[in-house]
C-alpha atoms as a PDB file:
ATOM      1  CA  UNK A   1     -48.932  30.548  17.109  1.00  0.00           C
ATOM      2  CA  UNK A   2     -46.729  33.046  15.130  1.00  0.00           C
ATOM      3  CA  UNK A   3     -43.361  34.144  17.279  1.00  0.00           C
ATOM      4  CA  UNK A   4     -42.900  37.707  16.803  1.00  0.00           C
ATOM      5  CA  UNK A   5     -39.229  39.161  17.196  1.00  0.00           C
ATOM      6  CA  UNK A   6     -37.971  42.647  16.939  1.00  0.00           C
ATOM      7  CA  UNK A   7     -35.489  43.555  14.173  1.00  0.00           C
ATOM      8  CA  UNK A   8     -33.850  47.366  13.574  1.00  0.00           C
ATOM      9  CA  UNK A   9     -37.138  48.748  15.484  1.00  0.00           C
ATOM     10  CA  UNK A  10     -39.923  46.153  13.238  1.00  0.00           C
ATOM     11  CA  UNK A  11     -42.113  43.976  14.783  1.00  0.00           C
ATOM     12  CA  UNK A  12     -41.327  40.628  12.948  1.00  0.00           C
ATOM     13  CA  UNK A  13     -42.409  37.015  13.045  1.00  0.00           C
ATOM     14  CA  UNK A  14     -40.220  34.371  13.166  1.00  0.00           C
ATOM     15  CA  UNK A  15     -40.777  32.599   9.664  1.00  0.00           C
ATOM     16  CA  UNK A  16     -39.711  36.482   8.494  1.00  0.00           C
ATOM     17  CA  UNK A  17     -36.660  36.926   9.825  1.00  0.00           C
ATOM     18  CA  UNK A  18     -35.734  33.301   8.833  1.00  0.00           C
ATOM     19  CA  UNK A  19     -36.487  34.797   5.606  1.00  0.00           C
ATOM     20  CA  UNK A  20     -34.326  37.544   5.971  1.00  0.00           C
ATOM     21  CA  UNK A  21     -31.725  35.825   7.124  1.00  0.00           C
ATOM     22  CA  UNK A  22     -31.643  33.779   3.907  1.00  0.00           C
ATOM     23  CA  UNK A  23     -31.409  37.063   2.325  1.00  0.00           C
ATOM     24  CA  UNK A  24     -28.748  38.522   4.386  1.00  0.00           C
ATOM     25  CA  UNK A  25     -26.655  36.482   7.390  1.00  0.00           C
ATOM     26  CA  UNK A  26     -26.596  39.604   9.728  1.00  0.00           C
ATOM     27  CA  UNK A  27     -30.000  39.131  10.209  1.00  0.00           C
ATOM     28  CA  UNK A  28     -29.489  35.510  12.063  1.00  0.00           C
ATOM     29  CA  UNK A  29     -28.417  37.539  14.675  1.00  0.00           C
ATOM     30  CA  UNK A  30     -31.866  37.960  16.159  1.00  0.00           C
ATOM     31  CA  UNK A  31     -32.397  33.931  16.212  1.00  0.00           C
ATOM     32  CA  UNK A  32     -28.485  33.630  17.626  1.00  0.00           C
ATOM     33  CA  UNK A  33     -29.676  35.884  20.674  1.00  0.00           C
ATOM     34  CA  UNK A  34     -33.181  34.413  21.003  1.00  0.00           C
ATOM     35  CA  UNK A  35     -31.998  31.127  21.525  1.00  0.00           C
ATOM     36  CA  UNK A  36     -28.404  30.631  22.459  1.00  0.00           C
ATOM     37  CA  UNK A  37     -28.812  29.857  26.373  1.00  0.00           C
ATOM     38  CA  UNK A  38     -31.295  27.286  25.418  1.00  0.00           C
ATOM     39  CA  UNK A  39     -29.323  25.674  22.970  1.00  0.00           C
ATOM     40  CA  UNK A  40     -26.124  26.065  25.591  1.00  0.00           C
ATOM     41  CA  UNK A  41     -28.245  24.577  28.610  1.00  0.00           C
ATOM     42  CA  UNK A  42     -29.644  21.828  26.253  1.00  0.00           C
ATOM     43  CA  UNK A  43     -25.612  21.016  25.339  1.00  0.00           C
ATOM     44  CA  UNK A  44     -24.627  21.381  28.694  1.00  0.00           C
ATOM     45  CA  UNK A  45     -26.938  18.930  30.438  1.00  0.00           C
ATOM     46  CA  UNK A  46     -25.690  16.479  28.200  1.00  0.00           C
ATOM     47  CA  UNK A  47     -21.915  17.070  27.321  1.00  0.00           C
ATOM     48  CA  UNK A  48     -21.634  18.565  31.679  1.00  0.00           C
ATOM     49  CA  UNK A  49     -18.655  20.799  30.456  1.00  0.00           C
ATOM     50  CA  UNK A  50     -18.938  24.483  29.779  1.00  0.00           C
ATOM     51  CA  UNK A  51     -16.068  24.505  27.477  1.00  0.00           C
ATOM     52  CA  UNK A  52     -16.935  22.080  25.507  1.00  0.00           C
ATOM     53  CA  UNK A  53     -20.679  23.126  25.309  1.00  0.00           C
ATOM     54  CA  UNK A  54     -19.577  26.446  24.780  1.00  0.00           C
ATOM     55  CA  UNK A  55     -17.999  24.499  21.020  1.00  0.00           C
ATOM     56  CA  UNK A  56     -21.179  22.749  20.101  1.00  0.00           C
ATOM     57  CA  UNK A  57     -22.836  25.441  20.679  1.00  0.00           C
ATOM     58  CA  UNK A  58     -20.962  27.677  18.511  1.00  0.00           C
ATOM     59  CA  UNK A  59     -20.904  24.806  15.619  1.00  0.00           C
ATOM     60  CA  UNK A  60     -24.670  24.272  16.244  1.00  0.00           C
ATOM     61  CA  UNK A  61     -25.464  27.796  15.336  1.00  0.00           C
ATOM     62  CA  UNK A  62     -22.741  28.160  12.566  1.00  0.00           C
ATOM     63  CA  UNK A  63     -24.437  25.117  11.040  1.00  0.00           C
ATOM     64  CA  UNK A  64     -28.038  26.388  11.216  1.00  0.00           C
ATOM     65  CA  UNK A  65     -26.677  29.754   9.593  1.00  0.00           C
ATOM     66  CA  UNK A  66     -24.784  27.777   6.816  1.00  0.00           C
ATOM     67  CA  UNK A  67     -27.926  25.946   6.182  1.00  0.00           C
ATOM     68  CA  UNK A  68     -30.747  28.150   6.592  1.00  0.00           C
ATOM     69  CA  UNK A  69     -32.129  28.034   3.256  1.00  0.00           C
ATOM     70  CA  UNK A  70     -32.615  24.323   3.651  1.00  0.00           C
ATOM     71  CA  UNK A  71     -35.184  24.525   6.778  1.00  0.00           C
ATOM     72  CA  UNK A  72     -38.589  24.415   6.094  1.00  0.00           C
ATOM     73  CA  UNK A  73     -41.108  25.462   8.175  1.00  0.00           C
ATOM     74  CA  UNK A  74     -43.500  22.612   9.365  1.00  0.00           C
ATOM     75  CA  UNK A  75     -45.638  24.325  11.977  1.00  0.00           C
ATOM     76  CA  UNK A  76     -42.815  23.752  15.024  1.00  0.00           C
ATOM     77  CA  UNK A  77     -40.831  26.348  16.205  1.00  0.00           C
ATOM     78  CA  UNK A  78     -37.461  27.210  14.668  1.00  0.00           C
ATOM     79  CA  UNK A  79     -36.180  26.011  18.031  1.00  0.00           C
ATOM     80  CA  UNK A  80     -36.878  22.292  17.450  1.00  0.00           C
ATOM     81  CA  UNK A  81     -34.934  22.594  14.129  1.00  0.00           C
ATOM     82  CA  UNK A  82     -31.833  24.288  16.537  1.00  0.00           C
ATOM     83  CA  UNK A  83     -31.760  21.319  18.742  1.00  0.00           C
ATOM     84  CA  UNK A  84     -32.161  18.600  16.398  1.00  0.00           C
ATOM     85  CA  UNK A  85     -28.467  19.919  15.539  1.00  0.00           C
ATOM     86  CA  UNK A  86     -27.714  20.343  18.462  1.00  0.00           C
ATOM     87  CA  UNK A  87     -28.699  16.360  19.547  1.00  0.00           C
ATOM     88  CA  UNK A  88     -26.747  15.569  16.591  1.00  0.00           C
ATOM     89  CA  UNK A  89     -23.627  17.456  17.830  1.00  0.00           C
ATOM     90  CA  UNK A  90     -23.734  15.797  20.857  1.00  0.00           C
ATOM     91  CA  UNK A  91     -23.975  12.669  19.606  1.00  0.00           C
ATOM     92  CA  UNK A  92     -21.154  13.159  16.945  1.00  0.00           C
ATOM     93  CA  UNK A  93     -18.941  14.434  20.380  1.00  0.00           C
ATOM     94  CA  UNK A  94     -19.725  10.810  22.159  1.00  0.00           C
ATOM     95  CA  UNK A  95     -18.723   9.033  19.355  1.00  0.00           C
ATOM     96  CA  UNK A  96     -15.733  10.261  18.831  1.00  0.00           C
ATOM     97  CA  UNK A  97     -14.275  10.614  21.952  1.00  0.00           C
ATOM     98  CA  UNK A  98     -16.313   7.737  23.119  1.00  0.00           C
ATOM     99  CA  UNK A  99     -17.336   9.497  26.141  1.00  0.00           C
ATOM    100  CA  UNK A 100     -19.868   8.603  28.502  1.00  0.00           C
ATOM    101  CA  UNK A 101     -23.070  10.526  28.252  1.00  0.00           C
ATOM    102  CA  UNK A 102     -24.270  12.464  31.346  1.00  0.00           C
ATOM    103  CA  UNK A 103     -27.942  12.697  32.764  1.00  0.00           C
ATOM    104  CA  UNK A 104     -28.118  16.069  34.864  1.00  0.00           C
ATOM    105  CA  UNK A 105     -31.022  15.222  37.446  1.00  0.00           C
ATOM    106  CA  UNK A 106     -31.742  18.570  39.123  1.00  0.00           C
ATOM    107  CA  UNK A 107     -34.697  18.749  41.259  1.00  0.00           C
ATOM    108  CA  UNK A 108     -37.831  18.841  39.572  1.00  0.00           C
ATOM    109  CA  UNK A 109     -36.747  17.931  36.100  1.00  0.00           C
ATOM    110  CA  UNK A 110     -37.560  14.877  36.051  1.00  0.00           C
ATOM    111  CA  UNK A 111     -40.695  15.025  38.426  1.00  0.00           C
ATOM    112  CA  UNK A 112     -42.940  14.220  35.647  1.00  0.00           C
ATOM    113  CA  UNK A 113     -40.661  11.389  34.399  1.00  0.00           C
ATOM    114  CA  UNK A 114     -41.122  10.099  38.628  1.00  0.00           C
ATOM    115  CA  UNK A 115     -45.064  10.471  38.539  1.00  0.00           C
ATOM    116  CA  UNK A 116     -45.477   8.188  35.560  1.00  0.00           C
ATOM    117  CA  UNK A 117     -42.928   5.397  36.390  1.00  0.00           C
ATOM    118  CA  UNK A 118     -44.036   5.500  40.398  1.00  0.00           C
ATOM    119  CA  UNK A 119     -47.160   5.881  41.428  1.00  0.00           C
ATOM    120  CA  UNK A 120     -47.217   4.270  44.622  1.00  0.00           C
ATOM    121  CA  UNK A 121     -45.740   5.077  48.026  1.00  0.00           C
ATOM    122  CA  UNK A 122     -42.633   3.705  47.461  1.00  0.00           C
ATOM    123  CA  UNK A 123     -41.674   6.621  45.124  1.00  0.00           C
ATOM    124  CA  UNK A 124     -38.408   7.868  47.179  1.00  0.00           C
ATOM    125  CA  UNK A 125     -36.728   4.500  47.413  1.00  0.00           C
ATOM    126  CA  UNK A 126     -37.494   4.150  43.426  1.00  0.00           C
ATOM    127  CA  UNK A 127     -35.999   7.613  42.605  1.00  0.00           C
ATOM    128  CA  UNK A 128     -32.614   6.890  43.794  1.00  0.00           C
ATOM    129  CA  UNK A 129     -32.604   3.897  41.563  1.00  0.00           C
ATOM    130  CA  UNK A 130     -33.528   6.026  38.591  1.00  0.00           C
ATOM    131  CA  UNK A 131     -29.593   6.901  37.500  1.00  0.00           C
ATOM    132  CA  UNK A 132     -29.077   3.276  37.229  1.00  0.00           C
ATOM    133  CA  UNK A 133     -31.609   2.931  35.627  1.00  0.00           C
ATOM    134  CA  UNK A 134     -30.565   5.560  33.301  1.00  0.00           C
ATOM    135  CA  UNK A 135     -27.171   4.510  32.916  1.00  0.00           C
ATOM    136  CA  UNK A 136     -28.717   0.897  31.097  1.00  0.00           C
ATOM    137  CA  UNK A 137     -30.405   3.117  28.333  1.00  0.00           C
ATOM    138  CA  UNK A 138     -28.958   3.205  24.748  1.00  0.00           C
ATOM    139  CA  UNK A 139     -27.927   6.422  24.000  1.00  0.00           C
ATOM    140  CA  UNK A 140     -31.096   6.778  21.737  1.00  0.00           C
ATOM    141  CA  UNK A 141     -33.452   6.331  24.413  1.00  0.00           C
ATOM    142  CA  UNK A 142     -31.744   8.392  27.232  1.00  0.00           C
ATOM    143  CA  UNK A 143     -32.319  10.958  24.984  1.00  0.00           C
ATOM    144  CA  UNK A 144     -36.039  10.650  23.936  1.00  0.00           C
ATOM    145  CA  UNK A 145     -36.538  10.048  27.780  1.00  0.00           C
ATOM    146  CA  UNK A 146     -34.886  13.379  28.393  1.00  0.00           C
ATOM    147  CA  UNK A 147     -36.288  15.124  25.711  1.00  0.00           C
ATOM    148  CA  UNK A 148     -39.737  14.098  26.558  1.00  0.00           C
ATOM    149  CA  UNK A 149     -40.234  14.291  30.368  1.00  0.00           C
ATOM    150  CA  UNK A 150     -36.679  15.849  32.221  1.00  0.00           C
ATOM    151  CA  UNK A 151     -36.918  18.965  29.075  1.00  0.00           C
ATOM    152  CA  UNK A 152     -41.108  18.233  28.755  1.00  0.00           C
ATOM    153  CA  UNK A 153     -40.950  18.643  25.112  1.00  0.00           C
ATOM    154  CA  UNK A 154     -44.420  17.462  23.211  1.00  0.00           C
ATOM    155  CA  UNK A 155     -44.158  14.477  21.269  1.00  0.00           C
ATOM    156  CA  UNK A 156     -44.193  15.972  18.008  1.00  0.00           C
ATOM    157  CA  UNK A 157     -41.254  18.147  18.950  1.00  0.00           C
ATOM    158  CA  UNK A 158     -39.316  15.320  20.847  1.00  0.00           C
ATOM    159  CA  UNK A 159     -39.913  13.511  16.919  1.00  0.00           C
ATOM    160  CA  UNK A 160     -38.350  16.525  15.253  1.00  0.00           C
ATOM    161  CA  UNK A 161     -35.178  16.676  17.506  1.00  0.00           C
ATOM    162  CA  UNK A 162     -35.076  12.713  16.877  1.00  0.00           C
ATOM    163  CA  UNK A 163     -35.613  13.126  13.135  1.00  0.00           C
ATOM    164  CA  UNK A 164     -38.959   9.983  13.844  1.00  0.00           C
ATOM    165  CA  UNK A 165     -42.498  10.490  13.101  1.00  0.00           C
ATOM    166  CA  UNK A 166     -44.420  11.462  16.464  1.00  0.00           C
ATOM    167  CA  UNK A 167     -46.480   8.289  16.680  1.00  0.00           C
ATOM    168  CA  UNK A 168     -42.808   6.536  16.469  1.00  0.00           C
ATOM    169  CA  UNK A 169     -41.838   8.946  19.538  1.00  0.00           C
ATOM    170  CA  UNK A 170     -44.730   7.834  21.492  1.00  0.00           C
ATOM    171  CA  UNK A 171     -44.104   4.147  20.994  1.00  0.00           C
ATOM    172  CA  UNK A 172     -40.757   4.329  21.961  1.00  0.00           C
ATOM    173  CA  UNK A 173     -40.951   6.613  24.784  1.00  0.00           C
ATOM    174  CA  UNK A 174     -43.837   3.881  26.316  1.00  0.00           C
ATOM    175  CA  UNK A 175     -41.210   1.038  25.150  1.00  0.00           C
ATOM    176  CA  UNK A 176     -38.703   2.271  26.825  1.00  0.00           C
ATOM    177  CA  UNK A 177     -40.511   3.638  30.088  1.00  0.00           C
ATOM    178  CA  UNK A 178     -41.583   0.076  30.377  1.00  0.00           C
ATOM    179  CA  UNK A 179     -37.815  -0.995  30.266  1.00  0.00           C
ATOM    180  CA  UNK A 180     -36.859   1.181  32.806  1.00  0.00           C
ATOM    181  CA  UNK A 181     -39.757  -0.550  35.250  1.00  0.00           C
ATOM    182  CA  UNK A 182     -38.995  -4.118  34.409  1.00  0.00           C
ATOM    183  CA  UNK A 183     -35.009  -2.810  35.662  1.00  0.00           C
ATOM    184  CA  UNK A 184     -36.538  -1.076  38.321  1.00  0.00           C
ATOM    185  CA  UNK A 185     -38.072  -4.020  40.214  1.00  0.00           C
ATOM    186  CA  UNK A 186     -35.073  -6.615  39.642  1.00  0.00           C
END
């Protein structure tokens, strides 16, 4: 599945204008654009502050441009590379100002994340125990659940971000959904 993107009127893929932006830093212009306001919404349902996503955000991107030569392509998109810096902005953020990480449930984003912890008729009364739920999670796993099911990231991109091999995403994400049901019920 080779991205294409359009540079000065060429028809380029993705690993090429990485490439060329190795070569010459105006060209990570075309990756800035292509995936800033995913990178900004990712920040912002975390940090819930447009200032202060609109920081990370820059530093996220200033980062990947400072150390472009150093990604390798591995068959994910560039993306997955963007927002492992970008989880690791965020996290650097809540431990420094030891601030309290936010879960932004908007309807339907977590609708798959519902339909594999309930599956019976009680669903409604469950989902308004889900942010308290949430709010028990480590850090660690509030993320993978987000990254996985309220984001629906595959595992092997949820292992990128994480920086964990994708088997290690799938047993966690199952060890930690089955957390979240033995809170649910006491």
């Amino acid at each position: 599945m080779k991205q294409e993107i359009h540079v000065s009127n060429q028809l380029l893929g993705e690993e090429d204008v990485i490439r060329k932006s190795r070569q010459n830093p105006a060209n990570f212009k075309v990756l800035y654009e292509k995936y800033y306001r995913d990178i900004f919404r990712f920040i912002l349902h975390r940090v819930g502050d447009k200032q202060t996503t609109a920081d990370l955000t820059s530093q996220v991107f200033l980062k990947a441009l400072l150390n472009i030569s150093q990604y390798e392509f591995r068959g994910l998109p560039f993306s997955a590379w963007l927002y492992r810096i970008a989880s690791n902005e965020c996290n650097d953020l809540f431990r420094k100002r030891k601030r309290v990480r936010m879960v932004v449930l908007e309807d339907g984003a977590a609708e798959e994340l519902y339909e594999v912890m309930f599956e019976n008729e009680a669903r409604d009364e469950l989902k308004q125990r889900l942010p308290r739920v949430l709010e028990q999670l480590k850090p660690a796993e509030l993320e993978l659940i987000e990254l996985r099911y309220m984001e629906s990231r595959p595992f092997r991109e949820v292992a990128d971000i994480m920086g964990i091999t994708e088997n290690n995403a799938k047993v966690k994400v199952y060890r930690i959904l089955d957390k979240m049901k033995r809170i649910m019920v006491t």
